[in-house]
C-alpha atoms as a PDB file:
ATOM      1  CA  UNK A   1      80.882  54.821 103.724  1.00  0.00           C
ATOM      2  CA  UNK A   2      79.103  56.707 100.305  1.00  0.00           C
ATOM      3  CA  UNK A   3      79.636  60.055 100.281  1.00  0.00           C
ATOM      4  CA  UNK A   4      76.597  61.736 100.981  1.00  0.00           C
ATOM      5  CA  UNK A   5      74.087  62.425  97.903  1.00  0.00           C
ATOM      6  CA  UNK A   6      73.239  66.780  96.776  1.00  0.00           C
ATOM      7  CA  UNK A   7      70.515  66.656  98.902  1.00  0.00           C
ATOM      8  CA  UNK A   8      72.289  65.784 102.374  1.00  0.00           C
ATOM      9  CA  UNK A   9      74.852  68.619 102.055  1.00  0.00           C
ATOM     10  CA  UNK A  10      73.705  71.379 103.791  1.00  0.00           C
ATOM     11  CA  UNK A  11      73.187  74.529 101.734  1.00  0.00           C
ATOM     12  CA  UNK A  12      75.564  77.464 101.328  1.00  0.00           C
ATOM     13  CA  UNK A  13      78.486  75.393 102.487  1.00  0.00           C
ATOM     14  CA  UNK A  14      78.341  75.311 105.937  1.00  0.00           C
ATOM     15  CA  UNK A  15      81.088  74.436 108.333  1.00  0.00           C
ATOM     16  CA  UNK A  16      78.765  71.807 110.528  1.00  0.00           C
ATOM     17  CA  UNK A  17      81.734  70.585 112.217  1.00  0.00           C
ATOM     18  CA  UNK A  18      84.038  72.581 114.494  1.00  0.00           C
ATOM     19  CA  UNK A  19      87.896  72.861 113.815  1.00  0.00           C
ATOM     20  CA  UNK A  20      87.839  71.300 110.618  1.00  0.00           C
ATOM     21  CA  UNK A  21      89.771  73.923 108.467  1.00  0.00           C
ATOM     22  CA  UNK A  22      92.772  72.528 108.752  1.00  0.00           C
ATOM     23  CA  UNK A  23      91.620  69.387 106.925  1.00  0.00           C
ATOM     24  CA  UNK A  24      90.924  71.900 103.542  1.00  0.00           C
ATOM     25  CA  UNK A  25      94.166  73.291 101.787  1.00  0.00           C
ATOM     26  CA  UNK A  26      93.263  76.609 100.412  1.00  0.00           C
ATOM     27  CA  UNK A  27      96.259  78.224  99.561  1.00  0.00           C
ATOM     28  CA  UNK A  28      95.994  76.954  95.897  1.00  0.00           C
ATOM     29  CA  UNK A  29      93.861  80.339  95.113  1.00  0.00           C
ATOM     30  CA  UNK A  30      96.423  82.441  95.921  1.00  0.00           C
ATOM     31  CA  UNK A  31      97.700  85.464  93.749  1.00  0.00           C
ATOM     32  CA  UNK A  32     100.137  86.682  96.042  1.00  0.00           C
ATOM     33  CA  UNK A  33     102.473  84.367  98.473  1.00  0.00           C
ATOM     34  CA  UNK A  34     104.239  86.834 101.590  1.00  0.00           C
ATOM     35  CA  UNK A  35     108.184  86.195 102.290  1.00  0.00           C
ATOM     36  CA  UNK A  36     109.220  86.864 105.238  1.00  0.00           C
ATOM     37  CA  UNK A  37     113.061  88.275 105.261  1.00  0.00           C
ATOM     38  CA  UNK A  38     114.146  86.230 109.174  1.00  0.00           C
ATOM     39  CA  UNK A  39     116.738  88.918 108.874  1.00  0.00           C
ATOM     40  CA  UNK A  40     115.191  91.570 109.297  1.00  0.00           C
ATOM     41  CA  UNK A  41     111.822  90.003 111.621  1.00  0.00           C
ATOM     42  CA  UNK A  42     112.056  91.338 115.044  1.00  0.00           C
ATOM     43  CA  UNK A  43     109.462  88.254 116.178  1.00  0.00           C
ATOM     44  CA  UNK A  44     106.818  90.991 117.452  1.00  0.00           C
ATOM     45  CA  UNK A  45     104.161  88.321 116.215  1.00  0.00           C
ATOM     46  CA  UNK A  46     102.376  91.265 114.646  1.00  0.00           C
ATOM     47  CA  UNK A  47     101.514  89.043 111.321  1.00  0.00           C
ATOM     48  CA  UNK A  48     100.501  86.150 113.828  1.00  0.00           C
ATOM     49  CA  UNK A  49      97.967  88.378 115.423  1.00  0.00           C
ATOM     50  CA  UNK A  50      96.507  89.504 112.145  1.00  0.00           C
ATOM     51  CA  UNK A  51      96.484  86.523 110.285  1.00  0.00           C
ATOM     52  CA  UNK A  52      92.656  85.364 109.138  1.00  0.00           C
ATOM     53  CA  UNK A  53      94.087  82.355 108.108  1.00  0.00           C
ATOM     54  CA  UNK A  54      96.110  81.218 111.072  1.00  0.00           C
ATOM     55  CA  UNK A  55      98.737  80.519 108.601  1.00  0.00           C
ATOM     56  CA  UNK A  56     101.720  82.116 110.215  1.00  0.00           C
ATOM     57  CA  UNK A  57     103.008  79.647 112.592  1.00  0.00           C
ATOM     58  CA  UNK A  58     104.775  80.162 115.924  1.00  0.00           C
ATOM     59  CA  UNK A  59     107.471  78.291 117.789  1.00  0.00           C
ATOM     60  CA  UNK A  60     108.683  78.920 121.357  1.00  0.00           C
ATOM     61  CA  UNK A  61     107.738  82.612 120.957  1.00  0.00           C
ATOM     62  CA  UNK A  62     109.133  82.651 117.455  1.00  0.00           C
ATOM     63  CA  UNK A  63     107.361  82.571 113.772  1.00  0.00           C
ATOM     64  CA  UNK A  64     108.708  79.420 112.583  1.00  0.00           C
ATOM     65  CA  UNK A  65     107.317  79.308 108.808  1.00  0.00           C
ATOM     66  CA  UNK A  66     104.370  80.468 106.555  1.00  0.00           C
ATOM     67  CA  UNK A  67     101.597  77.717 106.251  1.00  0.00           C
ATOM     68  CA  UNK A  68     101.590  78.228 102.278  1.00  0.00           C
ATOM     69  CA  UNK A  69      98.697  75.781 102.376  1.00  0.00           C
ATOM     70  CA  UNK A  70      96.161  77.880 104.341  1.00  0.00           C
ATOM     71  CA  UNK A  71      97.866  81.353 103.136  1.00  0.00           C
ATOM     72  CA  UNK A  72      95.344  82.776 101.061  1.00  0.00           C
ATOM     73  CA  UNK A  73      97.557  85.773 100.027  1.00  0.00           C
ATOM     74  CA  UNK A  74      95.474  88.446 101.478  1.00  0.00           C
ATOM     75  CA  UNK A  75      99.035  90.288 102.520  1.00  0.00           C
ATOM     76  CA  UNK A  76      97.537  91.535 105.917  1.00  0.00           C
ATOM     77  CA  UNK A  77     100.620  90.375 107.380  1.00  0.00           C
ATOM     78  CA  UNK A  78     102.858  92.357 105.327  1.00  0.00           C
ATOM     79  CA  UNK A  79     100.929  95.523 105.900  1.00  0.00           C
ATOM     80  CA  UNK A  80     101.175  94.859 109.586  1.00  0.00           C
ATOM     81  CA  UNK A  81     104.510  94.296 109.511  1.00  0.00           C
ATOM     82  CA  UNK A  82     106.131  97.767 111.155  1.00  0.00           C
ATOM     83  CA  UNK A  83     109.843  96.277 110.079  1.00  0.00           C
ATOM     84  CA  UNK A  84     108.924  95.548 106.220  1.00  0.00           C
ATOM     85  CA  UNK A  85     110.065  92.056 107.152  1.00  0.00           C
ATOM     86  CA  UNK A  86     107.444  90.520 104.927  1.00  0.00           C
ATOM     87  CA  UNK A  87     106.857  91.634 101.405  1.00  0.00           C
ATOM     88  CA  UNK A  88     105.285  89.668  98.553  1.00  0.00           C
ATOM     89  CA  UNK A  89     105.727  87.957  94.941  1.00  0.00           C
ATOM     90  CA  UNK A  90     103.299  86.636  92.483  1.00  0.00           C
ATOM     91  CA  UNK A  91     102.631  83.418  92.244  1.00  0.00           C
ATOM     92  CA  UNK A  92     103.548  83.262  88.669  1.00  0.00           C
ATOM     93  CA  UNK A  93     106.614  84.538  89.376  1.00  0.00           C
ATOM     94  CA  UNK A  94     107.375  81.879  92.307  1.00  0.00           C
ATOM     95  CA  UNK A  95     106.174  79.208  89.957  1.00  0.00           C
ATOM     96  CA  UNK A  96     108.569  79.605  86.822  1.00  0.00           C
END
């Protein structure tokens, strides 16, 4: 099938099919990437509940992981955070 031509994409990029966010990976934009310490996470789901993204992920009542591929780095989760379980680093910094 051709992709479609300029003038069959509808204007100002809109989502004309339900649910499909997964399907675009837009953590690649990200300044800042959260780390969650396990240690000190008391599992209140806190950063689950703020997340924009839906990128923290949740396991039989448990955060599981960080979806680093829908993170945008917006660091609502570490804000939220009342243990300072979560804190940040640069990407930069992650990727030297």
């Amino acid at each position: 099938m051709p992709e479609p031509s300029w003038k069959e994409i509808p204007t100002g990029g809109l989502i004309v099919k339900p649910g499909n966010a997964d399907n675009y990976k837009t953590g690649g934009w990200r300044t800042y990437r959260p780390i969650r310490d396990p240690n000190k996470c008391t599992n209140c789901l806190l950063c689950f509940i703020y997340c924009p993204d839906s990128a923290i992920k949740v396991k039989d009542g448990k955060i599981s992981h960080i979806d680093y591929d829908h993170c945008k780095g917006c660091l609502i989760c570490e804000k939220e955070c009342p243990v300072k379980a979560i804190s940040h680093k640069s990407e930069t910094e992650i990727k030297e």
